[in-house]
PDB file of N, CA and C in Angstrom:
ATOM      1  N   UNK A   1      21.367  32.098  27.654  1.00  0.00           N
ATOM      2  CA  UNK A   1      20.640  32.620  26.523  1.00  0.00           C
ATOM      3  C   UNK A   1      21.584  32.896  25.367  1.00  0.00           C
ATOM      4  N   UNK A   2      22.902  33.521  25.930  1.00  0.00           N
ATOM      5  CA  UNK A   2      23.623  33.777  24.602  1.00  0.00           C
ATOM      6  C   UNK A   2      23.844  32.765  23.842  1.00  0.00           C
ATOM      7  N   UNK A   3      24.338  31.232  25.054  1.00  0.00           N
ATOM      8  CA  UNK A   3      25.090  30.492  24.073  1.00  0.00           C
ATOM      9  C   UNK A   3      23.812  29.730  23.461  1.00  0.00           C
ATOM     10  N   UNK A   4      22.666  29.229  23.874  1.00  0.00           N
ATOM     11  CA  UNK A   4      21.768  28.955  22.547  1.00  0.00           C
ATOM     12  C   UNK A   4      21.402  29.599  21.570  1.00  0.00           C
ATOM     13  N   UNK A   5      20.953  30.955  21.781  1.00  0.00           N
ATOM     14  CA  UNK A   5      20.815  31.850  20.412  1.00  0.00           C
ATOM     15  C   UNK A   5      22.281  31.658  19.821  1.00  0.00           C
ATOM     16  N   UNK A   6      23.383  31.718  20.168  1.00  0.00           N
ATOM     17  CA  UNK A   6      24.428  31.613  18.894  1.00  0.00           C
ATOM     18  C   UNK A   6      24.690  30.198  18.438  1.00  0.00           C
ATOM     19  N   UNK A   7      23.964  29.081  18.927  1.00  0.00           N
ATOM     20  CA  UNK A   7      24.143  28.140  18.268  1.00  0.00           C
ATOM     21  C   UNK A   7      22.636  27.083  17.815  1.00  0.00           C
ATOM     22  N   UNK A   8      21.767  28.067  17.545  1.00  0.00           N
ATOM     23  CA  UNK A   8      20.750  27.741  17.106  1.00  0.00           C
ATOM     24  C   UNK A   8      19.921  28.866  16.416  1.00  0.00           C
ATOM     25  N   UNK A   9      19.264  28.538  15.331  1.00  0.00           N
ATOM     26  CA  UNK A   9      18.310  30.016  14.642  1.00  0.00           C
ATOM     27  C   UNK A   9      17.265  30.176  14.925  1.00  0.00           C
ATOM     28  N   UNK A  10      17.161  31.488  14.855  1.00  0.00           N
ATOM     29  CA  UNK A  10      16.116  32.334  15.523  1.00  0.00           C
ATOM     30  C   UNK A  10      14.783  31.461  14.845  1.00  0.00           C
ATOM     31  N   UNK A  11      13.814  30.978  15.902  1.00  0.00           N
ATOM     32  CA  UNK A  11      12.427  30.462  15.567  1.00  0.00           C
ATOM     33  C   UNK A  11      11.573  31.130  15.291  1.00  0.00           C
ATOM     34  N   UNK A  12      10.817  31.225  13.811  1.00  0.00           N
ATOM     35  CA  UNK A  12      10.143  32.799  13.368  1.00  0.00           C
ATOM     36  C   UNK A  12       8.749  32.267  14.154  1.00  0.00           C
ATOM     37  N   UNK A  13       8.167  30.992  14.407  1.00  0.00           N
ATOM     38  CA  UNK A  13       7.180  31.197  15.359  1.00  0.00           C
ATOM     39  C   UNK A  13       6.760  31.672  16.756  1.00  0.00           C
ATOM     40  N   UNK A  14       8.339  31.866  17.290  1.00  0.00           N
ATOM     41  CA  UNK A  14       8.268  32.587  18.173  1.00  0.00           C
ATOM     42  C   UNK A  14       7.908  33.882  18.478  1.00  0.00           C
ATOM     43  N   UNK A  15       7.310  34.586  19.413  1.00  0.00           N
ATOM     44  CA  UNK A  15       7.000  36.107  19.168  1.00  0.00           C
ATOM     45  C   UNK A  15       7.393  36.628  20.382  1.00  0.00           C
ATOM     46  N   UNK A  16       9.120  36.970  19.816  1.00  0.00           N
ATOM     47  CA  UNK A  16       9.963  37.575  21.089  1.00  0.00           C
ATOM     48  C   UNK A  16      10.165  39.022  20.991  1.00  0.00           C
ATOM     49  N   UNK A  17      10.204  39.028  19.541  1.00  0.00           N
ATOM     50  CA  UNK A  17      10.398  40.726  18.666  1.00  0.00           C
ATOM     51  C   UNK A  17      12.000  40.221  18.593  1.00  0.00           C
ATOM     52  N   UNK A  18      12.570  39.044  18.448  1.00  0.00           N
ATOM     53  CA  UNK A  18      13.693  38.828  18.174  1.00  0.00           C
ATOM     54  C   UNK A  18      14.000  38.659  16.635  1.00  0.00           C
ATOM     55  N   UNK A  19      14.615  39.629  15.808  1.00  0.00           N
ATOM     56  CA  UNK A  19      14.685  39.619  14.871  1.00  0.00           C
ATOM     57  C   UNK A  19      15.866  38.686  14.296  1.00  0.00           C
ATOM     58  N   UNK A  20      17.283  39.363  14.971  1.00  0.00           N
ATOM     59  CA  UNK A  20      18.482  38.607  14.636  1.00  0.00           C
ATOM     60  C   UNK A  20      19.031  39.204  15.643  1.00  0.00           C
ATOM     61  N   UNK A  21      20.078  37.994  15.956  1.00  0.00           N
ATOM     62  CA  UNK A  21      21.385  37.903  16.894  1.00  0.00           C
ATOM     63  C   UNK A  21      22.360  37.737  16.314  1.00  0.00           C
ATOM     64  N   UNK A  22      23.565  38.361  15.895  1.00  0.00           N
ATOM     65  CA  UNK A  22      24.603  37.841  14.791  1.00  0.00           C
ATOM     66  C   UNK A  22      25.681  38.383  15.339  1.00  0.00           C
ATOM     67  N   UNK A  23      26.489  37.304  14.928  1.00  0.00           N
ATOM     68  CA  UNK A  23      28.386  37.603  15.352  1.00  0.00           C
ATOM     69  C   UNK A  23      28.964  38.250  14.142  1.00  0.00           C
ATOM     70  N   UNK A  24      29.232  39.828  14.730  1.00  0.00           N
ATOM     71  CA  UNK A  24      30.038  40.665  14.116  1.00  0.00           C
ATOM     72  C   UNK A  24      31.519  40.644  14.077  1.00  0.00           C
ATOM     73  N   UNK A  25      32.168  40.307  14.888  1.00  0.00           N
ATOM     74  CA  UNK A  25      33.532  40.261  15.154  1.00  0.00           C
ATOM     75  C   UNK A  25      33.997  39.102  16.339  1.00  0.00           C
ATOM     76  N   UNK A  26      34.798  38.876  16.571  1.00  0.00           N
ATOM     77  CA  UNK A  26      35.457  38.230  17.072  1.00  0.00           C
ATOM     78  C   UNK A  26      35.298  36.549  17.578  1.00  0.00           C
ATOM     79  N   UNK A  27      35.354  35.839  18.148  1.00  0.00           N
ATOM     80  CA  UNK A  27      35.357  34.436  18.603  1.00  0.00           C
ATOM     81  C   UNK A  27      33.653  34.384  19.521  1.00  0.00           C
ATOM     82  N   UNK A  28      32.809  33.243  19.134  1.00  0.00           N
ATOM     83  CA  UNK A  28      31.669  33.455  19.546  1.00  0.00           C
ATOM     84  C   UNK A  28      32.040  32.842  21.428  1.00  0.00           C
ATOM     85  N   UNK A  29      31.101  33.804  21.668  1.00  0.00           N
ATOM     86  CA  UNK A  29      30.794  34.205  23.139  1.00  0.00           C
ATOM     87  C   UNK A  29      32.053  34.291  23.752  1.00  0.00           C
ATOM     88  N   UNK A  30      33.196  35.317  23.227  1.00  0.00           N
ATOM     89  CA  UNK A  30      34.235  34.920  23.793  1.00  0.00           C
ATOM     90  C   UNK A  30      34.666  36.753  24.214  1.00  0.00           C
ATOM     91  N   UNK A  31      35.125  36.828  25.240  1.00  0.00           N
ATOM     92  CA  UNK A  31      35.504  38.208  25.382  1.00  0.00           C
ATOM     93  C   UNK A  31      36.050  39.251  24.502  1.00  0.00           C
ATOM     94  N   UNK A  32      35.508  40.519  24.322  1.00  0.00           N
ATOM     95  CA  UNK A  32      35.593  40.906  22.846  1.00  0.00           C
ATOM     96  C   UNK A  32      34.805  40.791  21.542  1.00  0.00           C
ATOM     97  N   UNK A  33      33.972  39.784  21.737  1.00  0.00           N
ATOM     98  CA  UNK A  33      33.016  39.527  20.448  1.00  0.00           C
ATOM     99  C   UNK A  33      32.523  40.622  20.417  1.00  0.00           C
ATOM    100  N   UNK A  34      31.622  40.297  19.147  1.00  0.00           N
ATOM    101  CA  UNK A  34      30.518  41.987  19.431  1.00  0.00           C
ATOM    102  C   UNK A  34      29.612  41.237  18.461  1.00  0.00           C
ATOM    103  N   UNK A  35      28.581  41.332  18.850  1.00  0.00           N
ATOM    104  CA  UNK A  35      26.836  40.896  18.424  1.00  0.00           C
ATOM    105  C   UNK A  35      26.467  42.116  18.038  1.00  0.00           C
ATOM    106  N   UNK A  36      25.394  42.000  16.757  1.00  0.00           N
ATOM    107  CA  UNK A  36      24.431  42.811  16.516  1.00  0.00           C
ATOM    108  C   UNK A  36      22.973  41.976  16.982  1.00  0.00           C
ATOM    109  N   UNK A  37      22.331  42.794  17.472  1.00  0.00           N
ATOM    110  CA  UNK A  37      20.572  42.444  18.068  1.00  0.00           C
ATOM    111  C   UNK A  37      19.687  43.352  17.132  1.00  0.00           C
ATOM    112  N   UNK A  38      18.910  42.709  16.299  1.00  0.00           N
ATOM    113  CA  UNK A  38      17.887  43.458  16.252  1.00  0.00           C
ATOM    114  C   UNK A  38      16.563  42.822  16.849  1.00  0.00           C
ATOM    115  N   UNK A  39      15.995  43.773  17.293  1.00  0.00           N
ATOM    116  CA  UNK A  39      14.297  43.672  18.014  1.00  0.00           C
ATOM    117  C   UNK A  39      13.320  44.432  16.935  1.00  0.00           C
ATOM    118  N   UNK A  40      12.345  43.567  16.398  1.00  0.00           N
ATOM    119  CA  UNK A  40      11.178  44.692  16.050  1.00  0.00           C
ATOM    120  C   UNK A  40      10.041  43.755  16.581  1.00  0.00           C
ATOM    121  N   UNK A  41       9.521  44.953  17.334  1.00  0.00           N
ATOM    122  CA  UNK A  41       8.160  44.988  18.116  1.00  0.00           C
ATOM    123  C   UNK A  41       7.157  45.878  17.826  1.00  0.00           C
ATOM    124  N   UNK A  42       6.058  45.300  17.061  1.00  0.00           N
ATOM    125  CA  UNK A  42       5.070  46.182  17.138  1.00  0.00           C
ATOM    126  C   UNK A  42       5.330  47.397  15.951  1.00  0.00           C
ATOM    127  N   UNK A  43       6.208  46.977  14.934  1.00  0.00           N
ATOM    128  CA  UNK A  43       6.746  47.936  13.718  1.00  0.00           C
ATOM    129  C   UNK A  43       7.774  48.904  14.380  1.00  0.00           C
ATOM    130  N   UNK A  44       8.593  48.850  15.475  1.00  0.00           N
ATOM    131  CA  UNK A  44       9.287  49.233  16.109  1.00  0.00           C
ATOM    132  C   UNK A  44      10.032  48.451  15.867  1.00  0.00           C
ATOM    133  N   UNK A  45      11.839  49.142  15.123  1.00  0.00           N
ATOM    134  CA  UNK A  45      12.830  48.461  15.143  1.00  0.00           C
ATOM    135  C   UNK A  45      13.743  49.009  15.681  1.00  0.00           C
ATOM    136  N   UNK A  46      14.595  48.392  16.466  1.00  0.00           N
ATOM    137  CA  UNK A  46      15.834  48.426  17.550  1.00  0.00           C
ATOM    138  C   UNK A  46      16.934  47.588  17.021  1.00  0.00           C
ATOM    139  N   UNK A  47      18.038  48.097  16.662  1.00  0.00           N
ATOM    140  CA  UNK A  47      19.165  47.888  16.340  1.00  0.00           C
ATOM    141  C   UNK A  47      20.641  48.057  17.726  1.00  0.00           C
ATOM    142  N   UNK A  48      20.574  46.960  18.008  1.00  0.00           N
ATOM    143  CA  UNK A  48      21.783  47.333  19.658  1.00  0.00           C
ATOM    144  C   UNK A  48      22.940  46.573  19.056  1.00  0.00           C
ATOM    145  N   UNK A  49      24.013  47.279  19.917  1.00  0.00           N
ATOM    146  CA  UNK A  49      25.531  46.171  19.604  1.00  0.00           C
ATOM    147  C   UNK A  49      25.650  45.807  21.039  1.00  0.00           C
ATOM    148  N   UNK A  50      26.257  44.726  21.230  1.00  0.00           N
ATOM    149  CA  UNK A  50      26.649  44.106  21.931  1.00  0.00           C
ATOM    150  C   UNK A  50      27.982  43.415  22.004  1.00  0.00           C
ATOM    151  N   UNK A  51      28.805  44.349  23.235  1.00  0.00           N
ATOM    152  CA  UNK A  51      30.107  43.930  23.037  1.00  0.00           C
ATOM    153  C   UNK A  51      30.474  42.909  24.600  1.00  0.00           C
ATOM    154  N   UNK A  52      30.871  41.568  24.635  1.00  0.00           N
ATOM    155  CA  UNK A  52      31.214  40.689  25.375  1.00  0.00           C
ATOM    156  C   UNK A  52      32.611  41.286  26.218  1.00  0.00           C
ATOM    157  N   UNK A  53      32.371  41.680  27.645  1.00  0.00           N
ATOM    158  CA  UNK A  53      33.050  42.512  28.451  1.00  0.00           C
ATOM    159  C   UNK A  53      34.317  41.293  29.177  1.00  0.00           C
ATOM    160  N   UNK A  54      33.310  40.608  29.339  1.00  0.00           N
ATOM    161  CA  UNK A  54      34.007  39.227  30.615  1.00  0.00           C
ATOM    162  C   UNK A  54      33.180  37.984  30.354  1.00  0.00           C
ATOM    163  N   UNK A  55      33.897  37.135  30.394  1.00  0.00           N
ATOM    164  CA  UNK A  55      32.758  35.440  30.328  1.00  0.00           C
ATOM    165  C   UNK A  55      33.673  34.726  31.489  1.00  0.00           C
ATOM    166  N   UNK A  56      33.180  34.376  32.822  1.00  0.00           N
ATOM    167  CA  UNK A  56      33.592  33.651  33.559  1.00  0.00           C
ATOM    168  C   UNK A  56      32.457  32.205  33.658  1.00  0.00           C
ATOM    169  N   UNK A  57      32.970  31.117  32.599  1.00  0.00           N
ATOM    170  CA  UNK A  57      31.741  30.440  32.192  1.00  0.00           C
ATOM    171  C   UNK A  57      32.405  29.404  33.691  1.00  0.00           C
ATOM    172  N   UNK A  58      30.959  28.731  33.656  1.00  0.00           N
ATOM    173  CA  UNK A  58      29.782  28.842  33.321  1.00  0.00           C
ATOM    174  C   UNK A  58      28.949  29.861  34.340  1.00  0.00           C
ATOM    175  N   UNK A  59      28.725  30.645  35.173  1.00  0.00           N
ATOM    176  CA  UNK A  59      28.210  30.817  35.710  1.00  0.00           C
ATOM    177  C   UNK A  59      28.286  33.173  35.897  1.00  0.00           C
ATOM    178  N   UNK A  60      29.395  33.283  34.570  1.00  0.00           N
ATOM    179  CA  UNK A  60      28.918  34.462  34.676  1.00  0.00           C
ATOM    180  C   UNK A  60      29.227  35.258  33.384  1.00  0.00           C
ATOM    181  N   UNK A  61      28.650  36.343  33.049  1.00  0.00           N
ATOM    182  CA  UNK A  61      28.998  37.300  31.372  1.00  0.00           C
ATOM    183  C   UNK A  61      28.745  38.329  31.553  1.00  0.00           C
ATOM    184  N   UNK A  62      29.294  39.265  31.188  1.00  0.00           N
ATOM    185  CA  UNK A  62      29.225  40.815  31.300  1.00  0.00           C
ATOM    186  C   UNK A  62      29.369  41.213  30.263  1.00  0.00           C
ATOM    187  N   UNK A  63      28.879  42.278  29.524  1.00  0.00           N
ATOM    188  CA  UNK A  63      28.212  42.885  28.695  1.00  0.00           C
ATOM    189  C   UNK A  63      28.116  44.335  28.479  1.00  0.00           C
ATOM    190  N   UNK A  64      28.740  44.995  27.015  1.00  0.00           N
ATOM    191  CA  UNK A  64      27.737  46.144  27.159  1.00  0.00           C
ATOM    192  C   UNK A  64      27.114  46.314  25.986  1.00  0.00           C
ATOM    193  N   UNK A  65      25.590  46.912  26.489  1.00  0.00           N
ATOM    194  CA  UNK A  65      24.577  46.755  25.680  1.00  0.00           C
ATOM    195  C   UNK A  65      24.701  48.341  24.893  1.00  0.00           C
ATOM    196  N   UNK A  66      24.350  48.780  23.770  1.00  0.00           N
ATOM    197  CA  UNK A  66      24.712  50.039  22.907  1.00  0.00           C
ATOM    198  C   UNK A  66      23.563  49.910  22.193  1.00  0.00           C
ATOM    199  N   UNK A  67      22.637  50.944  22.022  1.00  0.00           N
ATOM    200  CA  UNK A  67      21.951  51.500  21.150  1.00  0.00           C
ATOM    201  C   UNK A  67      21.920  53.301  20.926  1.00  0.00           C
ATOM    202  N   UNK A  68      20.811  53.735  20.106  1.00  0.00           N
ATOM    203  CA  UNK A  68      20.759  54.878  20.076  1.00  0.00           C
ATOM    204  C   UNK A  68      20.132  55.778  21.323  1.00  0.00           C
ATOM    205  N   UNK A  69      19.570  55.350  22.244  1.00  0.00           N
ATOM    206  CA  UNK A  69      19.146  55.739  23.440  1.00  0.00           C
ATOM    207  C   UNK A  69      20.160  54.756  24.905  1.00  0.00           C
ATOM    208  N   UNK A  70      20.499  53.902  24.728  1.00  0.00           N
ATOM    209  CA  UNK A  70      20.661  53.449  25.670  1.00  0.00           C
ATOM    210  C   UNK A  70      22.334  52.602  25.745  1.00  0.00           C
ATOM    211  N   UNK A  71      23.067  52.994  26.653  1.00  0.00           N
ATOM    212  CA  UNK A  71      24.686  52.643  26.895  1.00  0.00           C
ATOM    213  C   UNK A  71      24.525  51.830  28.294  1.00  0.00           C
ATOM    214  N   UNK A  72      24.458  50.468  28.341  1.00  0.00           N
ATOM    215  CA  UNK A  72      24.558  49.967  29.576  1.00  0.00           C
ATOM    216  C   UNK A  72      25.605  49.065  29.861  1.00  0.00           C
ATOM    217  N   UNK A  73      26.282  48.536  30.953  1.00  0.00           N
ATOM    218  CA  UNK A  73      27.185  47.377  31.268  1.00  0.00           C
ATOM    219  C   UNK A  73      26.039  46.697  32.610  1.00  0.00           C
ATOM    220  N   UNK A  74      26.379  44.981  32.184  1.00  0.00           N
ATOM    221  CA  UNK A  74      25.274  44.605  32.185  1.00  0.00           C
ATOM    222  C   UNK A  74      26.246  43.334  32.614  1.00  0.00           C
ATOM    223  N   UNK A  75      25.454  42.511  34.092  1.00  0.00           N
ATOM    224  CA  UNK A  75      26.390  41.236  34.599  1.00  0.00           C
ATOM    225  C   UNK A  75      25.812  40.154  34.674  1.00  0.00           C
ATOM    226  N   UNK A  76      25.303  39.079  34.011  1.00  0.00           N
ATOM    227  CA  UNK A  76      24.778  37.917  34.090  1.00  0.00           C
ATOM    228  C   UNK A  76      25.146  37.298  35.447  1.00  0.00           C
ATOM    229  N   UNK A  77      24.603  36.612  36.515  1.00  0.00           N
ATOM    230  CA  UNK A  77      25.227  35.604  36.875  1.00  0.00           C
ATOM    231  C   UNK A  77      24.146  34.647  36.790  1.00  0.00           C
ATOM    232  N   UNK A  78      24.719  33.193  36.956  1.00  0.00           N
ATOM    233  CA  UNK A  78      24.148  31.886  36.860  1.00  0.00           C
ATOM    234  C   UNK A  78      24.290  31.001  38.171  1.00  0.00           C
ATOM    235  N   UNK A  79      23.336  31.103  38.632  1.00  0.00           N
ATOM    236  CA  UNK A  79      23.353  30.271  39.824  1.00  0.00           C
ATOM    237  C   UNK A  79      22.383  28.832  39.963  1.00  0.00           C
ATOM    238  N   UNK A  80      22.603  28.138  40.663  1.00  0.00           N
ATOM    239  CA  UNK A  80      21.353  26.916  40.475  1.00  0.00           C
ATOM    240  C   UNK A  80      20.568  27.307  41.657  1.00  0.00           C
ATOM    241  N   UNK A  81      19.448  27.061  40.974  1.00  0.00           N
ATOM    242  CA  UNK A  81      18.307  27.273  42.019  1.00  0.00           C
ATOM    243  C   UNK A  81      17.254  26.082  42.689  1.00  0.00           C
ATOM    244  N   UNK A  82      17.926  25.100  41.861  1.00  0.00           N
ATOM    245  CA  UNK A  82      16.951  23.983  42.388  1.00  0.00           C
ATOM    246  C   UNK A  82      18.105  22.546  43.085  1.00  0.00           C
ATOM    247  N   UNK A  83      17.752  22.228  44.249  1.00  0.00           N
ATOM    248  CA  UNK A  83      18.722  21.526  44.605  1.00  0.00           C
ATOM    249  C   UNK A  83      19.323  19.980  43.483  1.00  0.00           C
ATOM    250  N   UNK A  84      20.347  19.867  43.459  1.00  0.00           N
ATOM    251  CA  UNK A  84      21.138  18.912  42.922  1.00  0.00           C
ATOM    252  C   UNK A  84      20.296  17.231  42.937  1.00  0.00           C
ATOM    253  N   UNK A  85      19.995  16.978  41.762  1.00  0.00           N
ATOM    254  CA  UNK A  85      19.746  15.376  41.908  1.00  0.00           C
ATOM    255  C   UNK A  85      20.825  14.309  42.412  1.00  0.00           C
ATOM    256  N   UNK A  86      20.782  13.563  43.379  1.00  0.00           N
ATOM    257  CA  UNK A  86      21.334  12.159  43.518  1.00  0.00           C
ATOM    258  C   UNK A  86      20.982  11.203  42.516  1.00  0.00           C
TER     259      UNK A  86
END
């Protein structure tokens, strides 16, 4: 999810409450970055930072998520779930 939202723009026909995803600092999706998220849902707006903890690509990213209510560290992993084509 990260690496398409940072290399594609947000689709306003979509209705995710995804406002913007944007690279604040550092090298995209790279340990250390830091994203701003905004969400508005429903006239509800949410402003989170997002700072890139660990990227063990492809298959994992860690995260911590920051808003005004909520401080989380947060571990992606990526696994395949559907067996391998021949």
């Amino acid at each position: 999810m990260l690496a398409y939202l940072s290399q594609h723009p947000i689709n306003e026909s979509m209705d995710l409450g995804l406002e913007s995803f944007v690279l604040k600092s550092g090298d995209s999706l790279a340990q250390g970055s830091i994203y701003e998220i905004v969400i508005n849902e429903d006239n509800h707006r949410m402003v989170m930072s997002e700072k890139i903890t660990e990227v063990a690509a492809p298959t994992k990213v860690s995260y911590e998520l920051n808003n005004d209510v909520l401080n989380r560290n947060l571990h992606f992993y990526l696994k395949e779930i559907l067996p391998r084509l021949r």
